[in-house]
N, C-alpha and C. Protein backbone atom coordinates (compact mmCIF):
# COMPACT_ATOMS: atom_id res chain seq x y z
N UNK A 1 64.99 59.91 62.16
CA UNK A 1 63.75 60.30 61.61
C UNK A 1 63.95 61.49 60.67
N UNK A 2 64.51 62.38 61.01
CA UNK A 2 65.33 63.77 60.64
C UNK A 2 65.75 63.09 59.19
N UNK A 3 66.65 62.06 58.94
CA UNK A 3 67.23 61.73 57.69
C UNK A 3 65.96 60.82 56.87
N UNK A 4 65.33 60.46 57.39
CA UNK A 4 64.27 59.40 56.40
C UNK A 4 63.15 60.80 56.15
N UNK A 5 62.85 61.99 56.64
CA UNK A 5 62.14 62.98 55.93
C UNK A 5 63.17 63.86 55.23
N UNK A 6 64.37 64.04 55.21
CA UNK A 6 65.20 64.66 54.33
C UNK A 6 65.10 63.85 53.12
N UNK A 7 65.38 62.39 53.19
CA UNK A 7 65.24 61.47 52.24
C UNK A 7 64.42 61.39 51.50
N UNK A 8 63.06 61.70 52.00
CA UNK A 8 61.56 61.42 51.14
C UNK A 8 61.19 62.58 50.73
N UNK A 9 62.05 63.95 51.69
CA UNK A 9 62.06 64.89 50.59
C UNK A 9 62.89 65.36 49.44
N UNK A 10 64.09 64.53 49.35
CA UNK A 10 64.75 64.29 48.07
C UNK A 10 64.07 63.69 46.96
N UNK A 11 63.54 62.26 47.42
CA UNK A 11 62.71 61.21 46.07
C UNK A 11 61.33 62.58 45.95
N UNK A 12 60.75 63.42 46.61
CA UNK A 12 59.46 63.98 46.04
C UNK A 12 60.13 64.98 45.38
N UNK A 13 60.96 65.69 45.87
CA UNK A 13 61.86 66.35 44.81
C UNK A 13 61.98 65.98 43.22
N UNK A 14 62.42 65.06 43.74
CA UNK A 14 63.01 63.90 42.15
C UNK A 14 62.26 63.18 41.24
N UNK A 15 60.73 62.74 41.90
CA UNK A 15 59.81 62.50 41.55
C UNK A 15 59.27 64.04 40.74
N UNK A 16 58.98 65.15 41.94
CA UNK A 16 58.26 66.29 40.68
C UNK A 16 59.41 66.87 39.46
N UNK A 17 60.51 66.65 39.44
CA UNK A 17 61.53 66.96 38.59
C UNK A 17 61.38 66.19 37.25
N UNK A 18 61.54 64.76 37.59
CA UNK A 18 60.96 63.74 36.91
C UNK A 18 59.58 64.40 36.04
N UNK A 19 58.76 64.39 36.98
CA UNK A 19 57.08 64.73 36.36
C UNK A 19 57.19 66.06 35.59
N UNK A 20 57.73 66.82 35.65
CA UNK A 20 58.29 68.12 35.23
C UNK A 20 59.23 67.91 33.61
N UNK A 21 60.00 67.34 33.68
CA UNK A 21 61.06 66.68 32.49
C UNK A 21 59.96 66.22 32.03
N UNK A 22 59.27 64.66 32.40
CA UNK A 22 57.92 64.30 31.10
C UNK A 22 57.48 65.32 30.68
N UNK A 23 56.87 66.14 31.51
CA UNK A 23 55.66 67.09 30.63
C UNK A 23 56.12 67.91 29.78
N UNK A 24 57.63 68.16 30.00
CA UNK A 24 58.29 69.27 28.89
C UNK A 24 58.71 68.39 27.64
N UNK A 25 59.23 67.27 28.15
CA UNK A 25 59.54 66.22 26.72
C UNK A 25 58.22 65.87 26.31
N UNK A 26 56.75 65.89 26.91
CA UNK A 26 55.53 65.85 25.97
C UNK A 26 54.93 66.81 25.87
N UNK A 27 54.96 68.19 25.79
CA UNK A 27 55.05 69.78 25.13
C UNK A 27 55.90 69.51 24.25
N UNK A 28 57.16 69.46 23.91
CA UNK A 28 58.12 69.39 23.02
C UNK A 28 57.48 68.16 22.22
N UNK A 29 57.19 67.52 22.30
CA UNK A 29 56.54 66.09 21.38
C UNK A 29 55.58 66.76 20.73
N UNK A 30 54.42 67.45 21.24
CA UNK A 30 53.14 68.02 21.03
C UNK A 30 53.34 68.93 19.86
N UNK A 31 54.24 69.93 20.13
CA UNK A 31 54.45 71.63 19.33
C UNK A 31 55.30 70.50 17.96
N UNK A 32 56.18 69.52 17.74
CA UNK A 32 57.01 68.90 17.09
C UNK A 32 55.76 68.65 16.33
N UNK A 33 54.87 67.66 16.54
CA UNK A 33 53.54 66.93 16.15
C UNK A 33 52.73 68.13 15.15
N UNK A 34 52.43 69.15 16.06
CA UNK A 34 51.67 70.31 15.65
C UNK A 34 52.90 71.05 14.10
N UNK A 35 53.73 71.16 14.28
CA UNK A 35 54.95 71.86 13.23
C UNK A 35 54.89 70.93 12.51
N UNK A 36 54.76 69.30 12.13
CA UNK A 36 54.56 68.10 11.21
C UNK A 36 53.45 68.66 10.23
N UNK A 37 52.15 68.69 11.21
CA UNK A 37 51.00 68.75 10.47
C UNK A 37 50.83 70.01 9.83
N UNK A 38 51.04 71.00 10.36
CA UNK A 38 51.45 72.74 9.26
C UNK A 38 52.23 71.93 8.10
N UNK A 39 53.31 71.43 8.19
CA UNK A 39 54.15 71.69 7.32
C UNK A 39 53.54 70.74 6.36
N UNK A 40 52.48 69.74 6.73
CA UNK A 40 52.32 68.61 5.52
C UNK A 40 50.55 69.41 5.25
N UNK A 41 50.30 70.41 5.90
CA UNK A 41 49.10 70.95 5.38
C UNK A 41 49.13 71.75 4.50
N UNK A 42 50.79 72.60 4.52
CA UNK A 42 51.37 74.02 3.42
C UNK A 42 51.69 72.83 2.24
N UNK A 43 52.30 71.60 2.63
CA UNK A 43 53.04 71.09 1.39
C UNK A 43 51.67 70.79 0.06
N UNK A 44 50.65 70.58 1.37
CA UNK A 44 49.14 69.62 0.17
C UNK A 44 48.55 70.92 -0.32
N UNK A 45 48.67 72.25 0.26
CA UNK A 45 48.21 73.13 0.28
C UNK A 45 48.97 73.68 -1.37
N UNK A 46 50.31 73.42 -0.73
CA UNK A 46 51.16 74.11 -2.28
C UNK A 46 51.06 73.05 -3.43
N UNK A 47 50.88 71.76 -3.24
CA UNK A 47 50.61 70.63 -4.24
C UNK A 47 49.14 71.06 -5.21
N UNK A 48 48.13 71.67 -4.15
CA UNK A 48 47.05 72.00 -5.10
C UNK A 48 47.29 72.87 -5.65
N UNK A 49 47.99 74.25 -5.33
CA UNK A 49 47.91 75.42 -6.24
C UNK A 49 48.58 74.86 -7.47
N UNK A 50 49.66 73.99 -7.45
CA UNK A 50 50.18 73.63 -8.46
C UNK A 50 49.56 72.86 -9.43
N UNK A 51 48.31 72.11 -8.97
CA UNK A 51 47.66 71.48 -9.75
C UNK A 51 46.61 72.40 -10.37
N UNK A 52 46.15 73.52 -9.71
CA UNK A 52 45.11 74.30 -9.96
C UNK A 52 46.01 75.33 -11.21
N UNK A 53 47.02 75.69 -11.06
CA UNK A 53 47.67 75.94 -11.82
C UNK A 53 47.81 75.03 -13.36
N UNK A 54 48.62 74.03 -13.16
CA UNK A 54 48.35 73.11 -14.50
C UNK A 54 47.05 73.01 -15.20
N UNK A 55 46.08 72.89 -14.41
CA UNK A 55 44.88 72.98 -14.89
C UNK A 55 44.36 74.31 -15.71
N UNK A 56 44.97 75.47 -15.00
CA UNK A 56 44.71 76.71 -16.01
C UNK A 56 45.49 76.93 -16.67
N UNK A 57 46.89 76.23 -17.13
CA UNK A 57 47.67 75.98 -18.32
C UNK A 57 47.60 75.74 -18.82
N UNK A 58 46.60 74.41 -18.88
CA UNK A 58 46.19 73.50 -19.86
C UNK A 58 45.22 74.38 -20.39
N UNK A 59 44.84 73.87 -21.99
CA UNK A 59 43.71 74.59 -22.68
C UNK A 59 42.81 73.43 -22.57
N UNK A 60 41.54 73.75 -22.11
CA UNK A 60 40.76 73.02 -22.24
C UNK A 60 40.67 72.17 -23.72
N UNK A 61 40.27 70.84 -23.58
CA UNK A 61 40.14 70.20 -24.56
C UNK A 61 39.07 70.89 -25.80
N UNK A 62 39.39 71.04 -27.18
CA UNK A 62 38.54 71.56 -28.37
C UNK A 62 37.40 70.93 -28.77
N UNK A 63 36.25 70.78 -29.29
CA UNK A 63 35.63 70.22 -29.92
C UNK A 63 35.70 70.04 -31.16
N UNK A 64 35.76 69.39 -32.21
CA UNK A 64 36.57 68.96 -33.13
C UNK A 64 35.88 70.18 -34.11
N UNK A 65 36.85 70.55 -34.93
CA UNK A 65 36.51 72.17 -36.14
C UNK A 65 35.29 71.08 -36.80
N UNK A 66 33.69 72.21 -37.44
CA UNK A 66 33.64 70.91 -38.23
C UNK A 66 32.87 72.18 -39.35
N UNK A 67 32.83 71.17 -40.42
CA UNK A 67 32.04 71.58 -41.77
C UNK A 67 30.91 70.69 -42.25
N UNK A 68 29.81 71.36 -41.92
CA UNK A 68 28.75 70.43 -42.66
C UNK A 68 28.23 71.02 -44.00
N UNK A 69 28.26 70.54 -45.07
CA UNK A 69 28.15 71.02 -45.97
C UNK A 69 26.39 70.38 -46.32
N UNK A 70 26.06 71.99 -47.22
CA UNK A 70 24.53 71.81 -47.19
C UNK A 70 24.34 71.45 -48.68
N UNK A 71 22.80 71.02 -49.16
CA UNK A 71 22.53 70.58 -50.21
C UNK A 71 22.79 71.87 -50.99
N UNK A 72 22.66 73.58 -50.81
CA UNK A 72 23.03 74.15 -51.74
C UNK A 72 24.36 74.31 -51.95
N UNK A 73 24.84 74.54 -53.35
CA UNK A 73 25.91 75.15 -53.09
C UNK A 73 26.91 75.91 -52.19
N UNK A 74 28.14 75.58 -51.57
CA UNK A 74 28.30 76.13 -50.43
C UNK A 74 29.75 76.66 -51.34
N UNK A 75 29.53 77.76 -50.17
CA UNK A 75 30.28 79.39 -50.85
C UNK A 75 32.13 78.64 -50.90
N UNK A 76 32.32 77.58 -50.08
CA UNK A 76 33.71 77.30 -49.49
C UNK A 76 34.16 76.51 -51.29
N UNK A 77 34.26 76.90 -52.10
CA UNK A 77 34.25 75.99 -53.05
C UNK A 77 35.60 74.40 -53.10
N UNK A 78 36.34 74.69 -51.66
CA UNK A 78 37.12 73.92 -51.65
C UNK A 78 36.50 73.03 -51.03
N UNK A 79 36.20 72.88 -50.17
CA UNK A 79 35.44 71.97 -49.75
C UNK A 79 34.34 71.02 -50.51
N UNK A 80 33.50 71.70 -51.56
CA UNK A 80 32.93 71.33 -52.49
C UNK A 80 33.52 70.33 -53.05
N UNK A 81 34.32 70.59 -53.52
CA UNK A 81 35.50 69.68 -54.47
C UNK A 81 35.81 68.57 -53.90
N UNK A 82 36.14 68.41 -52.08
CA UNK A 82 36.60 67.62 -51.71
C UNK A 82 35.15 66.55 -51.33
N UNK A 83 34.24 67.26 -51.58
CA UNK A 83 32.77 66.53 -50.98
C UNK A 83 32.35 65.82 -52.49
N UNK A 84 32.74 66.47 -53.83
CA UNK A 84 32.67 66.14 -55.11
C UNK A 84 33.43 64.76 -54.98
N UNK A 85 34.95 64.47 -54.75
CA UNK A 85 35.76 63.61 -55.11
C UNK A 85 35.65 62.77 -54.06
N UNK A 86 35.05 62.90 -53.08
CA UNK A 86 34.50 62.02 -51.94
C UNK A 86 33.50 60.92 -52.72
N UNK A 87 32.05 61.74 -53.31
CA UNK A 87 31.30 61.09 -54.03
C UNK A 87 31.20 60.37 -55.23
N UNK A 88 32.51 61.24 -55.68
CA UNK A 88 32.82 59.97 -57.29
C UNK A 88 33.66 58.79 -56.80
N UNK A 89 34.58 58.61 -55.55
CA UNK A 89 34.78 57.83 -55.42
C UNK A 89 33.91 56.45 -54.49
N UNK A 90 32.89 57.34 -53.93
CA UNK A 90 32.00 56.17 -53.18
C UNK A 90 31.52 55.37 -54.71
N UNK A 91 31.09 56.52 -55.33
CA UNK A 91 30.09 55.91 -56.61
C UNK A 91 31.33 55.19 -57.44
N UNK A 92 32.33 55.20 -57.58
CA UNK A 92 32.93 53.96 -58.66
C UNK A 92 33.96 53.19 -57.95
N UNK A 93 33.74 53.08 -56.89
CA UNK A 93 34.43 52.03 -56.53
C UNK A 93 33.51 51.34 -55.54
N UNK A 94 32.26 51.34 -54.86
CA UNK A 94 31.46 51.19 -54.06
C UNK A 94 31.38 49.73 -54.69
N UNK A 95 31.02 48.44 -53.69
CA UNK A 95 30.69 47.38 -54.11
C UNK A 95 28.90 47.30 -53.90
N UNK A 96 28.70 47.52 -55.19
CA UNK A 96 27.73 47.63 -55.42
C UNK A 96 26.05 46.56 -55.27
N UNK A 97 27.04 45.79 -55.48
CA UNK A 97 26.16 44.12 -55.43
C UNK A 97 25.87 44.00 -54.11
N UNK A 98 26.21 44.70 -53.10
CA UNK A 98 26.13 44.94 -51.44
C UNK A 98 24.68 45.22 -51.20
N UNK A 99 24.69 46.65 -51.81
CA UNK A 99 23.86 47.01 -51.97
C UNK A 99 22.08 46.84 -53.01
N UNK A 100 22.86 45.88 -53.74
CA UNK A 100 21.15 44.98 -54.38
C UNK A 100 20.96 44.21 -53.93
N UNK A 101 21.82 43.29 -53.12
CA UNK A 101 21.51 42.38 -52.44
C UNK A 101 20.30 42.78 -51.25
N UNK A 102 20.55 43.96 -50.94
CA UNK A 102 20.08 44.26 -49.67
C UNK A 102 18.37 45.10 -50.25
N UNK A 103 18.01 45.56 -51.75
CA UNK A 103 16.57 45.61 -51.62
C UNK A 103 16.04 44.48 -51.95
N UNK A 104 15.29 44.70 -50.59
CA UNK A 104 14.50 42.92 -50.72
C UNK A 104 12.70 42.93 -50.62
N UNK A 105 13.02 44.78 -50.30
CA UNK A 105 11.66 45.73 -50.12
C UNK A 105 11.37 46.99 -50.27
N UNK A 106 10.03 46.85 -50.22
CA UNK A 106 9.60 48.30 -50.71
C UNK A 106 11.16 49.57 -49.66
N UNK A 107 11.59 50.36 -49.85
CA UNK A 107 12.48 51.34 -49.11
C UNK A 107 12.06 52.76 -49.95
N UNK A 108 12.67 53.81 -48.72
CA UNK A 108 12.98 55.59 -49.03
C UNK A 108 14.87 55.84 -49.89
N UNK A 109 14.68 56.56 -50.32
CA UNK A 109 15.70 56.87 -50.08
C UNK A 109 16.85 57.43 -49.25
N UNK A 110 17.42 56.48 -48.42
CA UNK A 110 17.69 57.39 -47.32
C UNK A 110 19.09 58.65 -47.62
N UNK A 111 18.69 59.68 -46.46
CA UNK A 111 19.63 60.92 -46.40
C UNK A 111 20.93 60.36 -45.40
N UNK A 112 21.78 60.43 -45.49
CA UNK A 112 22.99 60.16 -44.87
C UNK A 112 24.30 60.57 -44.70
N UNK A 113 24.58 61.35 -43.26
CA UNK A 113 25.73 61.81 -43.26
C UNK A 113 26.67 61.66 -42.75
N UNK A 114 28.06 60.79 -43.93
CA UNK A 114 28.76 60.66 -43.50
C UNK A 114 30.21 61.88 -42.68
N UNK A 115 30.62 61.66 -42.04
CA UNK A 115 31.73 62.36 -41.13
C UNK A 115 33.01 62.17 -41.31
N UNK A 116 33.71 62.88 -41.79
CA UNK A 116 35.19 62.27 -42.57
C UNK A 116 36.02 63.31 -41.62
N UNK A 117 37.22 62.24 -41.09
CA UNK A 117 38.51 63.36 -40.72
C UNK A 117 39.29 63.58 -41.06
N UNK A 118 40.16 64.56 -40.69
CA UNK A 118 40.74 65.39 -41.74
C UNK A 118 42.04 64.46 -42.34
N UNK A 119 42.38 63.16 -41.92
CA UNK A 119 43.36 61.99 -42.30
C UNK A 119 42.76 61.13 -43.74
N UNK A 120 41.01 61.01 -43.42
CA UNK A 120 40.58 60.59 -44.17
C UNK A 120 39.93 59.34 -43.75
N UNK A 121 39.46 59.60 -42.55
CA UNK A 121 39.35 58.17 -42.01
C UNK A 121 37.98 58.69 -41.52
N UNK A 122 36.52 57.66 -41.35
CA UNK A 122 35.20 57.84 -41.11
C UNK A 122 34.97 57.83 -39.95
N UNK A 123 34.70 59.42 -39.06
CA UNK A 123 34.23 59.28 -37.86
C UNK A 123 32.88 58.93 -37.37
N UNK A 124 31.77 59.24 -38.50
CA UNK A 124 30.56 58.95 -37.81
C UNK A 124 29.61 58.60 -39.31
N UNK A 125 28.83 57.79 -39.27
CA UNK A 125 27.59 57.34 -40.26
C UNK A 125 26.67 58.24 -39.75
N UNK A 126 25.69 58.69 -40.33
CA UNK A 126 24.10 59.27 -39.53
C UNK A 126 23.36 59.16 -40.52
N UNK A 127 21.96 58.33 -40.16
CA UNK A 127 20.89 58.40 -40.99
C UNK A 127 20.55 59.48 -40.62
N UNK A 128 20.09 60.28 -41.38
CA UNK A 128 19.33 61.49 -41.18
C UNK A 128 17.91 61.04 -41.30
N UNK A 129 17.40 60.12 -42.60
CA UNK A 129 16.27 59.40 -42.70
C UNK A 129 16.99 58.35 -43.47
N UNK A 130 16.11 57.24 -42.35
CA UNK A 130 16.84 55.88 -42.84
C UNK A 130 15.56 55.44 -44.16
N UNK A 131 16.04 54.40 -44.45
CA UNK A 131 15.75 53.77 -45.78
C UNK A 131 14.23 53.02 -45.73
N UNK A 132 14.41 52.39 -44.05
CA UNK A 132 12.93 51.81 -43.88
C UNK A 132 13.30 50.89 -43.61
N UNK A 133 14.62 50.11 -44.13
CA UNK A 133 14.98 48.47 -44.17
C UNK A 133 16.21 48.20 -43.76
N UNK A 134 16.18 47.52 -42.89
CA UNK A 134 17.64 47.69 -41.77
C UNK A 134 18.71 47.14 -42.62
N UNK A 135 18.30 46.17 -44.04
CA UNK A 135 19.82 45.53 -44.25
C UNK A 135 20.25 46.42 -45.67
N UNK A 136 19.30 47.31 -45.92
CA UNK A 136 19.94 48.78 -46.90
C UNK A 136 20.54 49.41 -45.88
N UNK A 137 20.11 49.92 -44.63
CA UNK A 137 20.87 50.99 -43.98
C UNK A 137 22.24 49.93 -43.30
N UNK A 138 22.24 48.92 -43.13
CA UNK A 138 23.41 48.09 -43.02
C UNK A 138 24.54 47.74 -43.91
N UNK A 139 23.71 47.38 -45.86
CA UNK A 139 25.14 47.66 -46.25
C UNK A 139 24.84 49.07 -46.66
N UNK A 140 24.57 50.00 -46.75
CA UNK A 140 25.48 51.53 -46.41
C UNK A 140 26.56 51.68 -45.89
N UNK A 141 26.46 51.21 -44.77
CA UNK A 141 27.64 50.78 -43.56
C UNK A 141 28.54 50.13 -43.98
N UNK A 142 28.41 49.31 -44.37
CA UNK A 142 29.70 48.31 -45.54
C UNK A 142 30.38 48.63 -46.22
N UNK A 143 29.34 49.47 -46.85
CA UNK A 143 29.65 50.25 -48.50
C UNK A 143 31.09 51.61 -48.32
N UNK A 144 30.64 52.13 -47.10
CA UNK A 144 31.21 53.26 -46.48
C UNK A 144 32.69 52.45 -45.81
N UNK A 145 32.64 51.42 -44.92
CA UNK A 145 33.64 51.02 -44.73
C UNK A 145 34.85 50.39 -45.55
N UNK A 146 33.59 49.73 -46.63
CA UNK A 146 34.43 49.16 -47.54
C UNK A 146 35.10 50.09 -48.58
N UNK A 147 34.83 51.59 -48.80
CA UNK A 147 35.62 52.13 -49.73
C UNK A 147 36.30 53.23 -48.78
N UNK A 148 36.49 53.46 -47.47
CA UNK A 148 36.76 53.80 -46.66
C UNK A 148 38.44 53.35 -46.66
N UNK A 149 39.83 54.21 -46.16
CA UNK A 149 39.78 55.50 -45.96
C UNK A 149 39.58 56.49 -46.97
N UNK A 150 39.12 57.17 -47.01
CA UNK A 150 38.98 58.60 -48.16
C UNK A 150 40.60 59.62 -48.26
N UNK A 151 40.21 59.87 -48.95
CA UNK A 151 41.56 61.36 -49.45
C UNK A 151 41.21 61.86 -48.01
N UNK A 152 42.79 62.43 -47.84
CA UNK A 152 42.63 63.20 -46.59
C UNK A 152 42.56 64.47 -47.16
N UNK A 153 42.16 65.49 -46.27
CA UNK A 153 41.67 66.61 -46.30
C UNK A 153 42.68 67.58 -46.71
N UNK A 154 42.34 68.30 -47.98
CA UNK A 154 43.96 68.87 -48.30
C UNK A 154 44.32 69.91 -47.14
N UNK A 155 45.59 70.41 -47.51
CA UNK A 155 46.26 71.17 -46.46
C UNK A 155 45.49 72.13 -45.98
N UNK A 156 45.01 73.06 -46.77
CA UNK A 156 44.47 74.41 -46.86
C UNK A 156 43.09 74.12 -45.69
N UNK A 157 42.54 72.90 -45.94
CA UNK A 157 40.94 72.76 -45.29
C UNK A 157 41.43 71.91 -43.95
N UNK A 158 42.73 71.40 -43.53
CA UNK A 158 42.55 70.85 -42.87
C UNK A 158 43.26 71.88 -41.38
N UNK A 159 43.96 72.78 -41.77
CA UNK A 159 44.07 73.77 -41.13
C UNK A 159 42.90 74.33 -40.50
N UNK A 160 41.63 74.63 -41.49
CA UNK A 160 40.46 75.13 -40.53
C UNK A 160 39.79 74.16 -39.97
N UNK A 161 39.48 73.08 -40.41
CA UNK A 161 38.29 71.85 -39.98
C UNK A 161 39.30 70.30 -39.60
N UNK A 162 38.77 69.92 -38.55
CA UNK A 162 38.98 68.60 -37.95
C UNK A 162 38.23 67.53 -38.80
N UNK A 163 36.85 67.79 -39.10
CA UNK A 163 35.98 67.07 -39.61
C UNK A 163 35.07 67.30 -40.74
N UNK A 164 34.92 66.97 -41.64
CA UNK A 164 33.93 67.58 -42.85
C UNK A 164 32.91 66.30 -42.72
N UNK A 165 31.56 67.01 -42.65
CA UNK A 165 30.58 66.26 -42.63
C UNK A 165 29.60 66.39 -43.97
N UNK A 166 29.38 65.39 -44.63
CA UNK A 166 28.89 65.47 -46.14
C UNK A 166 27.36 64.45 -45.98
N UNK A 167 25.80 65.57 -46.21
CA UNK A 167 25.51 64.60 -45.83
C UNK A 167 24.77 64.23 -47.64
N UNK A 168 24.04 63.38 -48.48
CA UNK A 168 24.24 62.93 -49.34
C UNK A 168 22.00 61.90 -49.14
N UNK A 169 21.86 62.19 -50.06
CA UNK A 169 20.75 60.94 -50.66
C UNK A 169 21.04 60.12 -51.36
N UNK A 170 21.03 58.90 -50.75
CA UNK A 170 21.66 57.79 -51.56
C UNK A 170 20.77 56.82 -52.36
N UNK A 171 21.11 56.73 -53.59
CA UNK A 171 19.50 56.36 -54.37
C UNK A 171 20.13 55.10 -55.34
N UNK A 172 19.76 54.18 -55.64
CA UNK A 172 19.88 52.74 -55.81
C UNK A 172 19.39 52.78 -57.16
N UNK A 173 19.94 52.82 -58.28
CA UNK A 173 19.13 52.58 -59.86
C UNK A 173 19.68 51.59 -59.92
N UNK A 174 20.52 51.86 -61.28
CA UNK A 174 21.48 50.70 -62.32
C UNK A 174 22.76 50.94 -61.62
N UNK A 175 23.04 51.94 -60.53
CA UNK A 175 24.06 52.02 -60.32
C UNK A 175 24.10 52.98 -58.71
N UNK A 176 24.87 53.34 -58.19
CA UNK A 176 25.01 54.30 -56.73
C UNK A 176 24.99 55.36 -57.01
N UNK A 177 23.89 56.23 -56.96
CA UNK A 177 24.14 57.93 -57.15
C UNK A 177 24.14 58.04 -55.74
N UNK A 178 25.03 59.20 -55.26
CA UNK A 178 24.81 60.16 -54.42
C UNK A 178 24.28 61.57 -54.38
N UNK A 179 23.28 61.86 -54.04
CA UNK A 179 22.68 63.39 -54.61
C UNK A 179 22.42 64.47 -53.33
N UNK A 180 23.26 66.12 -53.74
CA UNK A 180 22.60 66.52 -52.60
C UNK A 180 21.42 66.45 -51.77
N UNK A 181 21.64 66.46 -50.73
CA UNK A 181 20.51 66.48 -49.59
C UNK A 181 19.43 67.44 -49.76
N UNK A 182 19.63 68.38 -50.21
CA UNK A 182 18.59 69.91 -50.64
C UNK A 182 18.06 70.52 -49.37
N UNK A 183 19.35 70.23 -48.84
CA UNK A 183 18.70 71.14 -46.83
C UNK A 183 19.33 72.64 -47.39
């Protein structure tokens, strides 16, 4: 009897030794688990500063330089010139027959400003006041595409401005005038 309670106090021995070893190999699992998640919370942690960083490296995106030139005389006289040779070339090379085709009615003259970049290529049409008659303010649109790209912007102007905006009254005789706007 003496040896079967020596015995069963060996296996409870061995049993809490046992139970003792798990709980330290799952503490050691636990603190391992816990040291994972720090280290992947510092890594996301240091991933953002780095992004928050790039982000204040970066320069925010510009809004494009621009020049709108007014019906008076404007003081930039280079620009003038380039808004001058803009308009002699809409007016003699413009397909003109586009545009008679298209009064078919009473119309305004409409104000219109086109948006040129500094390559020479047309960023934006704007009626300022349209014509009254959708297929005049349509071939406008033609007219503009079709003598479209323009001189690019000489060196000197394209250094300050992204965009020169010219806006123009476009008036229909015997032929295409373009006339300041008189804003």
């Amino acid at each position: 009897m003496e040896a079967q309670r020596a015995q069963a106090q060996r296996l409870e021995a061995q049993r809490q030794e046992a139970q003792r070893a798990e709980a330290a190999k799952q503490e050691a699992l636990r603190k391992e688990e816990l040291a994972r998640q720090e280290a992947a919370r510092l890594e996301a942690a240091k991933q953002e500063a780095l992004r928050n960083a790039a982000k204040v490296a970066e320069p925010a995106p510009q809004p494009r330089r621009r020049a709108t030139l007014i019906g008076r005389p404007d003081r930039d006289v280079r620009l003038m010139m380039y808004a001058e040779s803009w308009r002699q070339k809409l007016e003699q090379t413009a397909p003109f027959e586009v545009l008679q085709a298209a009064k078919t009615a009473t119309y305004t003259n409409p104000l219109v400003t086109v948006a040129v970049r500094r390559d020479g290529s047309v960023e934006s049409i704007v009626f300022n006041r349209s014509s009254g008659v959708a297929a005049i303010d349509d071939a406008i649109r033609q007219v503009v595409a079709a003598v479209a790209p323009f001189s690019p912007l000489p060196a000197d102007l394209a250094l300050e401005y992204d965009v020169v905006e010219i806006p123009r009254v476009w008036t229909f005789g015997s032929g295409l005038r373009l006339l300041s706007s008189g804003r």
